[in-house]
Protein backbone atom coordinates (compact mmCIF):
# COMPACT_ATOMS: atom_id res chain seq x y z
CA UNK A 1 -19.20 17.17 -16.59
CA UNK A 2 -19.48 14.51 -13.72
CA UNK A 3 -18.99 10.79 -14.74
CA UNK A 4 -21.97 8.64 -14.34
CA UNK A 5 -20.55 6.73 -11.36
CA UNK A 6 -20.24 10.23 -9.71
CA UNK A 7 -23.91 11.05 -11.15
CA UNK A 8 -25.50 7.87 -9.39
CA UNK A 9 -23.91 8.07 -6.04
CA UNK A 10 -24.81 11.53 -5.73
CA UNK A 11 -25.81 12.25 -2.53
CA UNK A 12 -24.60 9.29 -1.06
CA UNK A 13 -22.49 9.47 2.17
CA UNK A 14 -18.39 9.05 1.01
CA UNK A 15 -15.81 9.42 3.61
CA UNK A 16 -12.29 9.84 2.24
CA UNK A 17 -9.85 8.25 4.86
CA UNK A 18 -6.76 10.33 5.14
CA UNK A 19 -4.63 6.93 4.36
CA UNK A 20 -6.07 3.82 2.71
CA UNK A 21 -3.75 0.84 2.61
CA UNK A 22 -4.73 -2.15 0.01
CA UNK A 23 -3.15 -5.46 -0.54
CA UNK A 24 -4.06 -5.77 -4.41
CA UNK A 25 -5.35 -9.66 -4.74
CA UNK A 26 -6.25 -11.80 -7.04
CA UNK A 27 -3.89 -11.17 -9.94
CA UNK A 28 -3.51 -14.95 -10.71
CA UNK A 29 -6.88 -16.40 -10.31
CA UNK A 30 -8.52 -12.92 -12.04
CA UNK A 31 -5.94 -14.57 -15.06
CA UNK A 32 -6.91 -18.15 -14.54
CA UNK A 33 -10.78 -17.04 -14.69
CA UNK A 34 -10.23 -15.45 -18.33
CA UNK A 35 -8.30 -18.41 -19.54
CA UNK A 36 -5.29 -16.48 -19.36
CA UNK A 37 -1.56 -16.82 -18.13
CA UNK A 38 -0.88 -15.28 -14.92
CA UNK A 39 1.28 -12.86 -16.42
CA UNK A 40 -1.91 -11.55 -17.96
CA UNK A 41 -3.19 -10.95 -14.65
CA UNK A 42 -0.11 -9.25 -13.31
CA UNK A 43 -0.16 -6.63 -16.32
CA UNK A 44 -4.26 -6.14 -15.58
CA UNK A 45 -3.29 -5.79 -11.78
CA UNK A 46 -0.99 -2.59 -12.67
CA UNK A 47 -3.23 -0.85 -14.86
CA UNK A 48 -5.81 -1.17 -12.14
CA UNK A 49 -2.67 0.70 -9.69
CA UNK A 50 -2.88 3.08 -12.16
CA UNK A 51 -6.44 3.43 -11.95
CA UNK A 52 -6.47 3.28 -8.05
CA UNK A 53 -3.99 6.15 -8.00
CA UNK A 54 -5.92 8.50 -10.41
CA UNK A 55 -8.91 8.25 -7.87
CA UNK A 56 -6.90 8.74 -4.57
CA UNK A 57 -6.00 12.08 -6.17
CA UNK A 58 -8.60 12.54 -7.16
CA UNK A 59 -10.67 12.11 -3.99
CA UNK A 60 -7.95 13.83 -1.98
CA UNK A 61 -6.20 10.70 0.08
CA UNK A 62 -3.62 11.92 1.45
CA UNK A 63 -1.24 8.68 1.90
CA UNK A 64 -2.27 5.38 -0.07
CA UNK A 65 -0.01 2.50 0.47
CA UNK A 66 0.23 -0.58 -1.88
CA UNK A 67 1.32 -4.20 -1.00
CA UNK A 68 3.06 -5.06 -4.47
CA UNK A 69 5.37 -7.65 -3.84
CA UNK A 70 5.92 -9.08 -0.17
CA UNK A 71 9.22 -10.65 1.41
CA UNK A 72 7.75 -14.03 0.90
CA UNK A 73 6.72 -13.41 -2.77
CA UNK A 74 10.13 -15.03 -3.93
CA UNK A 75 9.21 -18.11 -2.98
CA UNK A 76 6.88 -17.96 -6.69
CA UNK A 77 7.81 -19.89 -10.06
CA UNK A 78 10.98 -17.68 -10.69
CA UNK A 79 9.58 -16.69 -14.26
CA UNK A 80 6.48 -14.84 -12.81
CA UNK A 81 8.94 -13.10 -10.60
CA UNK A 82 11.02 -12.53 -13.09
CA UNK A 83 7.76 -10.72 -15.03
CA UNK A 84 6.66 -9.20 -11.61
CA UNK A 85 10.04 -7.58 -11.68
CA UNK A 86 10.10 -6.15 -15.16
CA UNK A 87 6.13 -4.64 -14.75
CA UNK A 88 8.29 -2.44 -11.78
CA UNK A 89 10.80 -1.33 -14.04
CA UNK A 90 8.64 -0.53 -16.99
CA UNK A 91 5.88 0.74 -14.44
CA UNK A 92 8.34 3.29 -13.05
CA UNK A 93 10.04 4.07 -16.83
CA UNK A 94 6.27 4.57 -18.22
CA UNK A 95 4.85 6.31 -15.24
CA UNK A 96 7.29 8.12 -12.87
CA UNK A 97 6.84 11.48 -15.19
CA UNK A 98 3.16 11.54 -15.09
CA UNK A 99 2.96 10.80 -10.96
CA UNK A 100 5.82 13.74 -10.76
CA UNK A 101 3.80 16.00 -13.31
CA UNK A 102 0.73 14.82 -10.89
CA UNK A 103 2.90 16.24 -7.60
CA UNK A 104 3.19 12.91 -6.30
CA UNK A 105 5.58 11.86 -3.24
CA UNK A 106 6.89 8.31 -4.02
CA UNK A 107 8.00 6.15 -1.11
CA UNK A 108 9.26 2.78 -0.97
CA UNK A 109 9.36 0.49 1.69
CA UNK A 110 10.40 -3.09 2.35
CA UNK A 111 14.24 -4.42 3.07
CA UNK A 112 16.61 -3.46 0.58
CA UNK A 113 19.54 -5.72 1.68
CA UNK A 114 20.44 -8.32 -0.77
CA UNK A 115 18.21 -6.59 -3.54
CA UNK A 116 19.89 -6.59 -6.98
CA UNK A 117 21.53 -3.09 -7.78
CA UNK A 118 19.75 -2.32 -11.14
CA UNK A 119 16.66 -2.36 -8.54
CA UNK A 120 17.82 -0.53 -6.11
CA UNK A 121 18.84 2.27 -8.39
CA UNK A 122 15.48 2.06 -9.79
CA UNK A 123 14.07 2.91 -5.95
CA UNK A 124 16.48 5.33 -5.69
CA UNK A 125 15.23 6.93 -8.64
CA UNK A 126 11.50 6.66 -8.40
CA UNK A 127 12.53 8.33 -4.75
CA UNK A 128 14.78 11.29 -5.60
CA UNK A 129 12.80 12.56 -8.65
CA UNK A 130 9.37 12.73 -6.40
CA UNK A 131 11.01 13.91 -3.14
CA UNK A 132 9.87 17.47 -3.43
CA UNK A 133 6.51 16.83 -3.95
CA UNK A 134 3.57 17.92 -2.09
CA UNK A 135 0.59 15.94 -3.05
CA UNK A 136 -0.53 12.48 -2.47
CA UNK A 137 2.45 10.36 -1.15
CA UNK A 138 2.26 6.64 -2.75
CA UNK A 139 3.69 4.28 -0.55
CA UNK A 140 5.00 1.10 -2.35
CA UNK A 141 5.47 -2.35 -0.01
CA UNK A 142 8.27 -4.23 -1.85
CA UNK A 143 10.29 -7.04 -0.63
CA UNK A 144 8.21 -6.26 2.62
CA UNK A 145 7.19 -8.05 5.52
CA UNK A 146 5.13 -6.84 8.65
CA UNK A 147 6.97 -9.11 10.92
CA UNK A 148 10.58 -8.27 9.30
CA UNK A 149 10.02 -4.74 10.12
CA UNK A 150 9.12 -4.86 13.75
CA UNK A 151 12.15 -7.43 13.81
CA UNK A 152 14.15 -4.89 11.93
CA UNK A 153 12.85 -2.26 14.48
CA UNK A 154 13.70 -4.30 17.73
CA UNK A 155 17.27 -4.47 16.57
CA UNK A 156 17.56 -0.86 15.73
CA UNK A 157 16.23 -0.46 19.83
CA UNK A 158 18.95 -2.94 21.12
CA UNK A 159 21.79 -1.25 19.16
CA UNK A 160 20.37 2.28 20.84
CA UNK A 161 20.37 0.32 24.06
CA UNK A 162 24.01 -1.02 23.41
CA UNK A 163 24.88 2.50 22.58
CA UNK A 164 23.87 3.91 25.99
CA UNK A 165 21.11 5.62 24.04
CA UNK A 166 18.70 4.66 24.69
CA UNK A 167 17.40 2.93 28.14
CA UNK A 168 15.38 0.13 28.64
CA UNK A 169 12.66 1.81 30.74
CA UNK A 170 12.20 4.39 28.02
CA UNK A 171 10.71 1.88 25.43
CA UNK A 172 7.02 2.68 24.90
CA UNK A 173 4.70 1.82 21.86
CA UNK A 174 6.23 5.07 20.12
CA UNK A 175 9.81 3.90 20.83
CA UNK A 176 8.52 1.15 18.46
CA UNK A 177 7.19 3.14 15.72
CA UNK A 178 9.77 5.56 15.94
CA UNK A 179 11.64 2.54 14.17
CA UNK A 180 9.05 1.14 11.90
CA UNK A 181 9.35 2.55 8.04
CA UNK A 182 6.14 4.70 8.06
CA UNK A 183 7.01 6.65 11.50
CA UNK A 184 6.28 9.60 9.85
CA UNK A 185 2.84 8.74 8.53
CA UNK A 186 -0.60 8.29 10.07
CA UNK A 187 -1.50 5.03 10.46
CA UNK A 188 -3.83 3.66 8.04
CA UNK A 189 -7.61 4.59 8.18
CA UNK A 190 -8.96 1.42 6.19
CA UNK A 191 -7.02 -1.57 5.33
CA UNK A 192 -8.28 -2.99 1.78
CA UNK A 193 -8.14 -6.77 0.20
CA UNK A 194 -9.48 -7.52 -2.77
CA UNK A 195 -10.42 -11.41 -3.67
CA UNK A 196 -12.45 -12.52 -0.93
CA UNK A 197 -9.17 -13.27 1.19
CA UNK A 198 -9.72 -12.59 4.72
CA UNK A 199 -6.08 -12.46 6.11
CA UNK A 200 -3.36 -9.66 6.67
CA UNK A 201 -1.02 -11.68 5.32
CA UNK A 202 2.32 -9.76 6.95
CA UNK A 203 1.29 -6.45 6.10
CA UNK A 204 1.41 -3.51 7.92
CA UNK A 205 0.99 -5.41 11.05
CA UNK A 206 1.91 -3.30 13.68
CA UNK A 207 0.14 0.23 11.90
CA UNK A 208 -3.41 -1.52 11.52
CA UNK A 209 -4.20 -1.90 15.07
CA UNK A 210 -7.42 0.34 14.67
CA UNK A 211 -7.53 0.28 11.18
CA UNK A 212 -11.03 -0.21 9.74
CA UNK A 213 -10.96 -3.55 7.21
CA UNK A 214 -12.75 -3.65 3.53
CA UNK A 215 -12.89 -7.08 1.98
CA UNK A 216 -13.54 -7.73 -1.19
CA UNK A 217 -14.98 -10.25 -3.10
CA UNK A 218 -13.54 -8.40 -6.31
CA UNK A 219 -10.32 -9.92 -7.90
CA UNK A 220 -7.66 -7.02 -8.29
CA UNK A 221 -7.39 -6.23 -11.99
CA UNK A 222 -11.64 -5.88 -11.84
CA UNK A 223 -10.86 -2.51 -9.48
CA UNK A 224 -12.62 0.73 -11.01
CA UNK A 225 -14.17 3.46 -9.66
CA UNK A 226 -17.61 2.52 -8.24
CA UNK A 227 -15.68 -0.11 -6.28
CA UNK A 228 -13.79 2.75 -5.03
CA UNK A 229 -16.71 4.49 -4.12
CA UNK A 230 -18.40 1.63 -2.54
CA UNK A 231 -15.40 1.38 -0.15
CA UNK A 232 -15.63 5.50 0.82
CA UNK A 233 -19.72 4.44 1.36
CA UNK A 234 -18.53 1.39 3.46
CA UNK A 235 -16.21 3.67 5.79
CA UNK A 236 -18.99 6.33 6.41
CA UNK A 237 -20.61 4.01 8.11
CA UNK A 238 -18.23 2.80 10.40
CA UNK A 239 -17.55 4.33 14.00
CA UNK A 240 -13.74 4.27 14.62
CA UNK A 241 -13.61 4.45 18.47
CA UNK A 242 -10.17 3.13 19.51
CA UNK A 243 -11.00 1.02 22.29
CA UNK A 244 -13.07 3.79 23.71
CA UNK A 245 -17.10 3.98 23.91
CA UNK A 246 -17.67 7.41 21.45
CA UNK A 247 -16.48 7.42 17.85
CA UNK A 248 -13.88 9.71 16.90
C-alpha cells in the first residue's frame, strides 16, 4: 500500500539525482528550539540519517554523501564532541548489520592522521564488512575538509612530480581529481543544507562545481520524507547545463 506522502505527490514530477550530497544542519538550534540540550539534537540529527538513508534506497540514489563531522568541528565544547563521537560508535554498533543486510557500500572520507585508534578501527570496520556490496554507497565526511583535500591532493601531485612521474605539463582538472577522495564517484547532482544556512562551509568544494543547491529552511532532525520529496520536485525543475546553453 503506498504511504500518504507517496499518495499526495502522485503525479508530481520527482527526479532522483544519481548522487545527492547534504550537510545535515541545525542539530543545535533544532535542540535549543525544544528547550533541549544539544546533545538532544545530535541524537534527533542521527535518527533523521537513518531516515534519509531508508529513502535514498528507497528512491534508488545511487551515491548519497553526508557531512557528519568536519575538520573544524573540534574546535566545539569538548563534551559535545565527546557525545558526537560516541553517536558514531553506537551508530555503526546499532546499524552497520542492517545497512549490510540492506546491500549497502560504506565509505568514509576525511583525514585519518592523528585520529584516535579505537576510531580508526571503527572505520576500518564499518569499511571492510560493506566492501562487497552492490547497492547504494553511503559516503560519510568525517574529520573532513574541502580545502584539506585539494591540499592533500596537490601534495600527492608534487611527490608524483618529485618522482619523475608525473610531469608538470600533464596536470589537468582530472590530474586533480584523480587525487581527491571521491575520484571514483560522480560528482554530486544536488548539494543539500538544511537550516536556512546559505554557505558550503568546506565541503565538497572542488566536486560541486555544477552541482545544483537545495536550501533549507528545515533544521536537520525535522528531515522526513515529504521534505525529501520536495527536494526530488525542486531538482525536476532545474536545467543542469554546465556552462553550456542546452540542459543536459
Amino acid at each position: 500500500m503506498e504511504s500518504n506522502i507517496e499518495n499526495a505527490h502522485k503525479g508530481d514530477a520527482l527526479k532522483v539525482p544519481n548522487h545527492l550530497a547534504v550537510t545535515m544542519d541545525g542539530n543545535g538550534r533544532w535542540a535549543i528550539s525544544h528547550g533541549k540540550l544539544r546533545s538532544h539534537g545530535h541524537k534527533a540529527g542521527t535518527d533523521a540519517l537513518r531516515r534519509l538513508v531508508e529513502y535514498s534506497i528507497k528512491y534508488d540514489i545511487k551515491y548519497l554523501t553526508v557531512f557528519s563531522f568536519s575538520s573544524e568541528n573540534w574546535s566545539r565544547p569538548k563534551e559535545e564532541v565527546n557525545f558526537i563521537l560516541r553517536l558514531m560508535r553506537n551508530y555503526v554498533a546499532s546499524d552497520l548489520e542492517k545497512l549490510d543486510d540492506n546491500n549497502v557500500n560504506i565509505k568514509i572520507i576525511g583525514e585519518r592522521a592523528g585520529l584516535d585508534k579505537q576510531i580508526i578501527k571503527l572505520i576500518e570496520k564499518a569499511e571492510n564488512t560493506t566492501s562487497g556490496n552492490s547497492g547504494l554507497q553511503l559516503i560519510i565526511a568525517f574529520n573532513y575538509g574541502g580545502r584539506g583535500e585539494i591540499a592533500r591532493a596537490t601534495r600527492n601531485i608534487a611527490k608524483k612530480i618529485l618522482d619523475g612521474k608525473l610531469s608538470i605539463s600533464d596536470i589537468d582538472e582530472n590530474t586533480i581529481s584523480d587525487e581527491l577522495y571521491l575520484s571514483d564517484v560522480p560528482d554530486p547532482d544536488v548539494v543539500l543544507r538544511t537550516s536556512g544556512e546559505y554557505r558550503f562551509s568546506n565541503f565538497l568544494l572542488w566536486q560541486s562545481a555544477y552541482s545544483e543547491l537545495i536550501f533549507i529552511d528545515d533544521y536537520w532532525p525535522d528531515f522526513n520524507e515529504e521534505i525529501f520529496i520536495n527536494i526530488l520536485k525542486e531538482y525536476a525543475g532545474r536545467e543542469r547545463r554546465f556552462g553550456g546553453v542546452e540542459a543536459k
